[in-house]
PDB file of N, CA and C in Angstrom:
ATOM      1  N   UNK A   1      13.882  -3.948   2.072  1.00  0.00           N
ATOM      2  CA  UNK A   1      12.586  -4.578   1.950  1.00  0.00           C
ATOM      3  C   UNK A   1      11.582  -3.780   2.781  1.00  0.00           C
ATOM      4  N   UNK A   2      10.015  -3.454   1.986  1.00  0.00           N
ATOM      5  CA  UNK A   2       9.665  -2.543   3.048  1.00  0.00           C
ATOM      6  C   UNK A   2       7.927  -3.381   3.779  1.00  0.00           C
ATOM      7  N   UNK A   3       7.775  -3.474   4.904  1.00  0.00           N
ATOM      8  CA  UNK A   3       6.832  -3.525   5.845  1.00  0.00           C
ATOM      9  C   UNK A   3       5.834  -3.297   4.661  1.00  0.00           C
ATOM     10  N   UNK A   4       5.030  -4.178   4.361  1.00  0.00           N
ATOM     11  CA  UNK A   4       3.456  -3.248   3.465  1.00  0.00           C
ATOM     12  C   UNK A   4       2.579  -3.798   4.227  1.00  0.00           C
ATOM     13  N   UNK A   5       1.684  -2.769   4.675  1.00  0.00           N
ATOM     14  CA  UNK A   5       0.440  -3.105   5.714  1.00  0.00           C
ATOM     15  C   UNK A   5      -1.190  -2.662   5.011  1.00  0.00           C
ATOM     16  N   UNK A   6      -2.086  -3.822   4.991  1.00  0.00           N
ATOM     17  CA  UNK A   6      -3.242  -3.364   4.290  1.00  0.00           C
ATOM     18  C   UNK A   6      -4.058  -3.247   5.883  1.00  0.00           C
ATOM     19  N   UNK A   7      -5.503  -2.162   5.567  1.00  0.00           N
ATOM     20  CA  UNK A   7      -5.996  -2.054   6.360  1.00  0.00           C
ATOM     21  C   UNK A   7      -7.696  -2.299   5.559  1.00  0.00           C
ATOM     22  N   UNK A   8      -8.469  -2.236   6.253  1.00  0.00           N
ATOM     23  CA  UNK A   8     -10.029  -2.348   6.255  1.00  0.00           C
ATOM     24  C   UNK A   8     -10.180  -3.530   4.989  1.00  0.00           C
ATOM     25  N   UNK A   9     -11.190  -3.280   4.012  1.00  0.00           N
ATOM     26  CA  UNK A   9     -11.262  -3.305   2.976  1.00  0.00           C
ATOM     27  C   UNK A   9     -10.267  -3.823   1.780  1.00  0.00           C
ATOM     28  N   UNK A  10      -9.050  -3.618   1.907  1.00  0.00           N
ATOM     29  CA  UNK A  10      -8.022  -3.528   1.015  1.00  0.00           C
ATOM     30  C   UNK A  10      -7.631  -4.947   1.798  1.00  0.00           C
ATOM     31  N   UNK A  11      -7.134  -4.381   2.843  1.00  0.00           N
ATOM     32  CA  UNK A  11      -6.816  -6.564   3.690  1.00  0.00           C
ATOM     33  C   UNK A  11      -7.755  -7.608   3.541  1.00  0.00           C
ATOM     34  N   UNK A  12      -9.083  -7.006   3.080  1.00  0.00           N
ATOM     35  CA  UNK A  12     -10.151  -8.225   3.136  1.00  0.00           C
ATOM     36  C   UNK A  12      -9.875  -9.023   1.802  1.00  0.00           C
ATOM     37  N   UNK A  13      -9.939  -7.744   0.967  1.00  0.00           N
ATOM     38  CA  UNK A  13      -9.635  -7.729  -0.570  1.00  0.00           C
ATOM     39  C   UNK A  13      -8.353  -8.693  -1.010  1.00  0.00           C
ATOM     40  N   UNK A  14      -7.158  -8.231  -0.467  1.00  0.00           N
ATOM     41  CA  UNK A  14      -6.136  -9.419  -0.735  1.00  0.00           C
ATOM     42  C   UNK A  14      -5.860 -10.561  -0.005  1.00  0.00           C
ATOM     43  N   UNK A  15      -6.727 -10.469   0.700  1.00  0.00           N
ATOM     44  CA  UNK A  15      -6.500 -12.174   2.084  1.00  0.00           C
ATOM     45  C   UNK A  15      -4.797 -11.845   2.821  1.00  0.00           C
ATOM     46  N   UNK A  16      -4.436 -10.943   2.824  1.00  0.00           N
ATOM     47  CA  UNK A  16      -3.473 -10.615   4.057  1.00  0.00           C
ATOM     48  C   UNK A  16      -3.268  -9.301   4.477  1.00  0.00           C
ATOM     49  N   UNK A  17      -2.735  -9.066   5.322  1.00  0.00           N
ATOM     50  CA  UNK A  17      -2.525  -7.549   5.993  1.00  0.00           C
ATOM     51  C   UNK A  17      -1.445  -6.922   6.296  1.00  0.00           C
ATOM     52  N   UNK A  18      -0.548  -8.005   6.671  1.00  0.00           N
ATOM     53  CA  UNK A  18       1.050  -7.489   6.327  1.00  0.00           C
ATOM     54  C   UNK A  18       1.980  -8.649   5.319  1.00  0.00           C
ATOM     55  N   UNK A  19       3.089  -7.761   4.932  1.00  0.00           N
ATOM     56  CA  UNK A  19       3.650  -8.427   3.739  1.00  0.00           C
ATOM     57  C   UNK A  19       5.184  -7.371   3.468  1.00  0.00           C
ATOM     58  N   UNK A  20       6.150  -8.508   3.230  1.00  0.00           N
ATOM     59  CA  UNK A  20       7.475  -8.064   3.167  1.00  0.00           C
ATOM     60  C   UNK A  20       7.582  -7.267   1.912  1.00  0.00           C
ATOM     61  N   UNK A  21       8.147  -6.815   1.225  1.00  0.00           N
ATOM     62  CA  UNK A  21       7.908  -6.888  -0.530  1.00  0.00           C
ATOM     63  C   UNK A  21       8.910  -5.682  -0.670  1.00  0.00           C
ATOM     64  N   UNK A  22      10.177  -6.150  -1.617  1.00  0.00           N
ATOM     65  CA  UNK A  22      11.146  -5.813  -2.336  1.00  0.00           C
ATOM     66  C   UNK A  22      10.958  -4.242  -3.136  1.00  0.00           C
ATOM     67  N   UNK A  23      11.078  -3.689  -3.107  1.00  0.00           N
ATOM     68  CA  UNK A  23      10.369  -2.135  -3.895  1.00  0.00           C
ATOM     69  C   UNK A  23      11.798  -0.719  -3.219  1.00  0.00           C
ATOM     70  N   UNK A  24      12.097  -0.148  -4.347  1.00  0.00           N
ATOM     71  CA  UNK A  24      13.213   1.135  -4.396  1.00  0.00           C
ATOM     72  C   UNK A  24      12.182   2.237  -4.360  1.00  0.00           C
ATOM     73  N   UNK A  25      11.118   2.150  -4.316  1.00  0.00           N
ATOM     74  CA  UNK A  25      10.220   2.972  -4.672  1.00  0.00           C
ATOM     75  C   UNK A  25       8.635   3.005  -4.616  1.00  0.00           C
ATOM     76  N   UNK A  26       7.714   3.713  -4.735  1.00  0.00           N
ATOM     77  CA  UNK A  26       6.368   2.851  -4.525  1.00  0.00           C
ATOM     78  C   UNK A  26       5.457   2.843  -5.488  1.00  0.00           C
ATOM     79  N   UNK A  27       5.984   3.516  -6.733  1.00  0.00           N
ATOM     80  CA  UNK A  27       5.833   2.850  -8.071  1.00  0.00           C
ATOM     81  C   UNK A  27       6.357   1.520  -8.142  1.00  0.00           C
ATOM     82  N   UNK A  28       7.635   1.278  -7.619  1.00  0.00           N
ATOM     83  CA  UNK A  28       8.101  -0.161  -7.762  1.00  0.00           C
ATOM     84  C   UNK A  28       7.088  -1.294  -6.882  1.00  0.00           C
ATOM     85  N   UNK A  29       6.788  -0.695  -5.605  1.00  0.00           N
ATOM     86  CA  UNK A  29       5.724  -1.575  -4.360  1.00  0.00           C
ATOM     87  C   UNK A  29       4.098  -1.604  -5.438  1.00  0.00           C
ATOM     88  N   UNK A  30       4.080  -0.488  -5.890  1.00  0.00           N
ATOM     89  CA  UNK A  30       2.673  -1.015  -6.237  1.00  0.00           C
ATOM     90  C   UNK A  30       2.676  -1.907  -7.561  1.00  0.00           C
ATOM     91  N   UNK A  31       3.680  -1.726  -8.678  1.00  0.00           N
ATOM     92  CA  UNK A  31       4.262  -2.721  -9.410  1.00  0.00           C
ATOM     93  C   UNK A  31       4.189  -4.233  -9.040  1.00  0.00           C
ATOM     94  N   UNK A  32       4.807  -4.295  -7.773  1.00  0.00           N
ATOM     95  CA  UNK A  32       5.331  -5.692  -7.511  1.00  0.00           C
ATOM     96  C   UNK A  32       3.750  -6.196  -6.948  1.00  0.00           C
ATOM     97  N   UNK A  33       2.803  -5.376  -6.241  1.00  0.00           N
ATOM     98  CA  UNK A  33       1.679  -5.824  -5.321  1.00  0.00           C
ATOM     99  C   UNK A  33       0.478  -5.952  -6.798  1.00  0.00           C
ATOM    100  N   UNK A  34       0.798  -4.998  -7.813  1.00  0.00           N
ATOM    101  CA  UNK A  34      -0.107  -5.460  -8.993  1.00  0.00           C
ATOM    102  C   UNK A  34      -0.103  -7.001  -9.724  1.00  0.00           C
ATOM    103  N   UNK A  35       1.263  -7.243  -9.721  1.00  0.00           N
ATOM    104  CA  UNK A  35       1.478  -8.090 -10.605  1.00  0.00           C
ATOM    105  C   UNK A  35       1.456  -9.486  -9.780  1.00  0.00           C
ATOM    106  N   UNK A  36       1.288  -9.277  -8.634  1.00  0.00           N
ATOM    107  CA  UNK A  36       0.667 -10.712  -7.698  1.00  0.00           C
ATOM    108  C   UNK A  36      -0.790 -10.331  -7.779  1.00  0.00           C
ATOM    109  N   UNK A  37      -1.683  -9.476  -7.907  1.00  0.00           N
ATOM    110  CA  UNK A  37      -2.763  -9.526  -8.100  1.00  0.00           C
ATOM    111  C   UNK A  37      -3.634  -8.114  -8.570  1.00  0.00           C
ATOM    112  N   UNK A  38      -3.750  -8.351  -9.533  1.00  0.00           N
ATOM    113  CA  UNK A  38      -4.436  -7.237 -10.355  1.00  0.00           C
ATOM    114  C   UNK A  38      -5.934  -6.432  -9.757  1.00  0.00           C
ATOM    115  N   UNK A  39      -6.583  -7.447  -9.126  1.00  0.00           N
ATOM    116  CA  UNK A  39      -7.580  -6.619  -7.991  1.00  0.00           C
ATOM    117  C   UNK A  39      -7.094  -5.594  -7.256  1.00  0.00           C
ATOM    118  N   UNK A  40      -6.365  -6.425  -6.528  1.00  0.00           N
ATOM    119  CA  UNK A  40      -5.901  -5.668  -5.225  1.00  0.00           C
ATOM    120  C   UNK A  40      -4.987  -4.196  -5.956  1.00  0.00           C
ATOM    121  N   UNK A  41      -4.363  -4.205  -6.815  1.00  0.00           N
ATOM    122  CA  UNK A  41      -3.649  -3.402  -7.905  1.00  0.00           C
ATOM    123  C   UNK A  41      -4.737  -2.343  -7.970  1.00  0.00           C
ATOM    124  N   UNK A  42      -5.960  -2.091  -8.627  1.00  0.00           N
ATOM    125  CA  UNK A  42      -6.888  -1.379  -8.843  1.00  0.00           C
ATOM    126  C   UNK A  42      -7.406  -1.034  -7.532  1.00  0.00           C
ATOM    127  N   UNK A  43      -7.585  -1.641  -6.728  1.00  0.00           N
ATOM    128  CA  UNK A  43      -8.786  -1.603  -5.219  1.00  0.00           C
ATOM    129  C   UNK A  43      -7.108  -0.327  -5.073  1.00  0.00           C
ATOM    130  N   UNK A  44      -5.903  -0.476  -5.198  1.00  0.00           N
ATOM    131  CA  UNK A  44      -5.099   0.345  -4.551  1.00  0.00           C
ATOM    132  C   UNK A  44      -5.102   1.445  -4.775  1.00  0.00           C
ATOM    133  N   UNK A  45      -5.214   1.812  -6.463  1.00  0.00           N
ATOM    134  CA  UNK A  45      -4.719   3.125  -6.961  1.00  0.00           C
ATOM    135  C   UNK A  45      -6.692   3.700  -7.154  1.00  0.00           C
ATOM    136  N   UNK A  46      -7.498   2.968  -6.232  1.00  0.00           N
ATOM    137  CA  UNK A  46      -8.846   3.849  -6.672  1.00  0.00           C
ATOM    138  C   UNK A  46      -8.820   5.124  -5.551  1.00  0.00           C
ATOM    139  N   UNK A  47      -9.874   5.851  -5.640  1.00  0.00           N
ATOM    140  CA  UNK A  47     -10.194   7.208  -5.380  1.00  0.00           C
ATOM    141  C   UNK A  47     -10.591   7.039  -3.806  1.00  0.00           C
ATOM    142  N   UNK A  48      -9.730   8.198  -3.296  1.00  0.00           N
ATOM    143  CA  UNK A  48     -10.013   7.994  -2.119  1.00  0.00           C
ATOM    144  C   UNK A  48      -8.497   7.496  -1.081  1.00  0.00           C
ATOM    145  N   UNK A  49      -7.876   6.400  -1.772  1.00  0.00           N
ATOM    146  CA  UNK A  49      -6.903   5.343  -1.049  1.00  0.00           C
ATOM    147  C   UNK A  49      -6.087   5.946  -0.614  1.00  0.00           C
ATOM    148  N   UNK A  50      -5.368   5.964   0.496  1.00  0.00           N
ATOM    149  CA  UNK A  50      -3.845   7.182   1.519  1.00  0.00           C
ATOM    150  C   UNK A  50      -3.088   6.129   1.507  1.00  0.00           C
ATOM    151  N   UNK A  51      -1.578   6.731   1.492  1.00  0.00           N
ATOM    152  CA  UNK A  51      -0.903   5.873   1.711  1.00  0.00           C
ATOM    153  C   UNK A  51      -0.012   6.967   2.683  1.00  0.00           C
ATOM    154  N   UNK A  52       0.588   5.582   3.725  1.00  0.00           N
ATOM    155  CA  UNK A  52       1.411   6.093   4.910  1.00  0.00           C
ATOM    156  C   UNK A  52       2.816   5.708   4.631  1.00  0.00           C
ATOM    157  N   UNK A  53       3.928   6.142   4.134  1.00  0.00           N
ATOM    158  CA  UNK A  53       5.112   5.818   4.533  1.00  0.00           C
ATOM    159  C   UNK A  53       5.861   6.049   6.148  1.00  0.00           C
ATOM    160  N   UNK A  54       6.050   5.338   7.040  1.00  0.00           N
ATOM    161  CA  UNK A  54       6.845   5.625   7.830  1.00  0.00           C
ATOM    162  C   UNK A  54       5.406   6.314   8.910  1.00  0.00           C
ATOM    163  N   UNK A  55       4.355   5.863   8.759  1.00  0.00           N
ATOM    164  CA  UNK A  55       3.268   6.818   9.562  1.00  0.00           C
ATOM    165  C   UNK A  55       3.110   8.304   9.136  1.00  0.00           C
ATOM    166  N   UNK A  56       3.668   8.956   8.093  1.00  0.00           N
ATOM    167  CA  UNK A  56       3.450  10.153   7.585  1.00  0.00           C
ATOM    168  C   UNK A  56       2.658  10.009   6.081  1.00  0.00           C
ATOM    169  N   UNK A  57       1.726  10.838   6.188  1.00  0.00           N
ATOM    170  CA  UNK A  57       0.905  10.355   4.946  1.00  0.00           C
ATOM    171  C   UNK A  57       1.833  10.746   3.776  1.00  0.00           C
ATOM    172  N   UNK A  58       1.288   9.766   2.537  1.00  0.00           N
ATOM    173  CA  UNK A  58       2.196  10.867   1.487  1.00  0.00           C
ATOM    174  C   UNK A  58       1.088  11.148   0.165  1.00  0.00           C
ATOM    175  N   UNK A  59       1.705  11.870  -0.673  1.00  0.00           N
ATOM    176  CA  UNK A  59       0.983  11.819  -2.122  1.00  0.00           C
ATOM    177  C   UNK A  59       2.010  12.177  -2.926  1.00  0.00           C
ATOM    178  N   UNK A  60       1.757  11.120  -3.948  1.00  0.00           N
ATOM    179  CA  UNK A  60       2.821  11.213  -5.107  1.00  0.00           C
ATOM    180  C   UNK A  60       3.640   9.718  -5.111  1.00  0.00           C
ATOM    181  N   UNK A  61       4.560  10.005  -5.377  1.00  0.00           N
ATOM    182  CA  UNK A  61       6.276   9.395  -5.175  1.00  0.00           C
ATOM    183  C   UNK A  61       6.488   9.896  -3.753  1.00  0.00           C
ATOM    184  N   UNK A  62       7.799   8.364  -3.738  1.00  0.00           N
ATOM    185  CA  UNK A  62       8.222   8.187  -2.502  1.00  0.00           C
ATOM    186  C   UNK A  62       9.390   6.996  -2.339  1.00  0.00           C
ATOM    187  N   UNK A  63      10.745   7.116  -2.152  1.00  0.00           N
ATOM    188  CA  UNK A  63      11.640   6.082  -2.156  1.00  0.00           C
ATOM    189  C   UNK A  63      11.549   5.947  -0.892  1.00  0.00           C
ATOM    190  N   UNK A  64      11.613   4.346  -0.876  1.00  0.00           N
ATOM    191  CA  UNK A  64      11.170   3.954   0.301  1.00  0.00           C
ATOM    192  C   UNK A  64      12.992   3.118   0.685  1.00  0.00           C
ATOM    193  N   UNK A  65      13.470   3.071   1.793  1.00  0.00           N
ATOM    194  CA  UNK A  65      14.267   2.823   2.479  1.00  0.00           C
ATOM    195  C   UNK A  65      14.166   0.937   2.783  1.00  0.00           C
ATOM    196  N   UNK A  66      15.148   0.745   3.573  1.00  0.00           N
ATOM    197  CA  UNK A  66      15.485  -0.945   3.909  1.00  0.00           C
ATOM    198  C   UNK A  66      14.192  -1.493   4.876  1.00  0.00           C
ATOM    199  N   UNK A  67      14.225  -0.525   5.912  1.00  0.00           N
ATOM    200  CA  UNK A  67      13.335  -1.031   6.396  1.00  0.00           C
ATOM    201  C   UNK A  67      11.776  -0.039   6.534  1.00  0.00           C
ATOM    202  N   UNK A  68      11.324   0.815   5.507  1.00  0.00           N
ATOM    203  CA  UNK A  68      10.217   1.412   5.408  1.00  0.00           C
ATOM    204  C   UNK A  68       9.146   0.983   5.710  1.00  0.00           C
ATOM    205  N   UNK A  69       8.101   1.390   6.276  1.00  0.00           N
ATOM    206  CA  UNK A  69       6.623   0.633   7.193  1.00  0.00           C
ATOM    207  C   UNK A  69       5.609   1.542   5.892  1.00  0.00           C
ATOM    208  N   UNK A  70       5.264   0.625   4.943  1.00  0.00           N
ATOM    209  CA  UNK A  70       4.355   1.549   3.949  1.00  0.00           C
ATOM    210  C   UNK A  70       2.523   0.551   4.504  1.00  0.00           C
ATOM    211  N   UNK A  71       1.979   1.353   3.987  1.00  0.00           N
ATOM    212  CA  UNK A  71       0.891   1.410   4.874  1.00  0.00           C
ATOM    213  C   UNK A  71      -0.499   2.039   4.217  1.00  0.00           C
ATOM    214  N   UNK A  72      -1.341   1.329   3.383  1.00  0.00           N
ATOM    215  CA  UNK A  72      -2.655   2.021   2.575  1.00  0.00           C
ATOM    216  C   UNK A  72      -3.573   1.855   3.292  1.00  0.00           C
ATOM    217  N   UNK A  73      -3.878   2.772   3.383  1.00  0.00           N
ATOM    218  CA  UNK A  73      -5.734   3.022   4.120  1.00  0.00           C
ATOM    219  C   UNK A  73      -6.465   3.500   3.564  1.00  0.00           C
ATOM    220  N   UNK A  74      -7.632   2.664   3.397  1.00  0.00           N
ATOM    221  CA  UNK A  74      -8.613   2.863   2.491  1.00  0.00           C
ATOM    222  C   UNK A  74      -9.678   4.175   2.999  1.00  0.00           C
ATOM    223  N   UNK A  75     -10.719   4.424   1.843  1.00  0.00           N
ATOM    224  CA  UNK A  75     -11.472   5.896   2.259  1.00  0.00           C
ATOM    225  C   UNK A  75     -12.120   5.209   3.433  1.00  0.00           C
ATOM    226  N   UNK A  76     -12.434   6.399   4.349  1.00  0.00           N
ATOM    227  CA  UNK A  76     -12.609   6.752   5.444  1.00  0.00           C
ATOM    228  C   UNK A  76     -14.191   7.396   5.882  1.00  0.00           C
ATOM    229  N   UNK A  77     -15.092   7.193   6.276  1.00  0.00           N
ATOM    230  CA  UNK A  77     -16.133   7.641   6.029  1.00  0.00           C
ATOM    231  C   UNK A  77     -16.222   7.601   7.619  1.00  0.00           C
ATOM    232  N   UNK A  78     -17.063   8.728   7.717  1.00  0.00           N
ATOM    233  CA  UNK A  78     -17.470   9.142   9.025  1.00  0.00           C
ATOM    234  C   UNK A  78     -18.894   9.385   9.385  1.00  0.00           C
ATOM    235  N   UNK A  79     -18.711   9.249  10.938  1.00  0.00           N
ATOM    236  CA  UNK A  79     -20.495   9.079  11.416  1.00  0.00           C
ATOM    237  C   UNK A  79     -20.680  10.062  12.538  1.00  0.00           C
TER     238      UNK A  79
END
């Protein structure tokens, strides 16, 4: 089961910030996080969005382990 942690924007967006959720994979995590809510589904895969497995960023695919800490952070804008 892996750790899913929303940050900024994306936590406001689904009304929580951490969340257990069943996933072999993170096609399977974003599967399972779409189909509880189709916003948050889109707000995930838009332009811009990082995702952290394990605190290492990734892109692409990614099998995620028993206890994996996955982790989206939304774009980032600087001042």
């Amino acid at each position: 089961m892996a750790r899913v942690l929303l940050f900024g924007r994306l936590a406001d967006q689904a009304g929580w910030r951490e969340r257990n959720v069943e996933a072999a994979d993170l096609a399977g995590l974003r599967g399972v996080l779409t189909a509880d809510d189709a916003a948050l589904g889109e707000a995930l895969a838009g332009p811009g969005v990082q995702i952290a497995v394990d605190k290492v960023l990734v892109r692409g695919e990614a099998v995620l382990a028993v206890h994996t800490e996955v982790a989206f952070l939304p774009p980032m804008s600087g001042g």
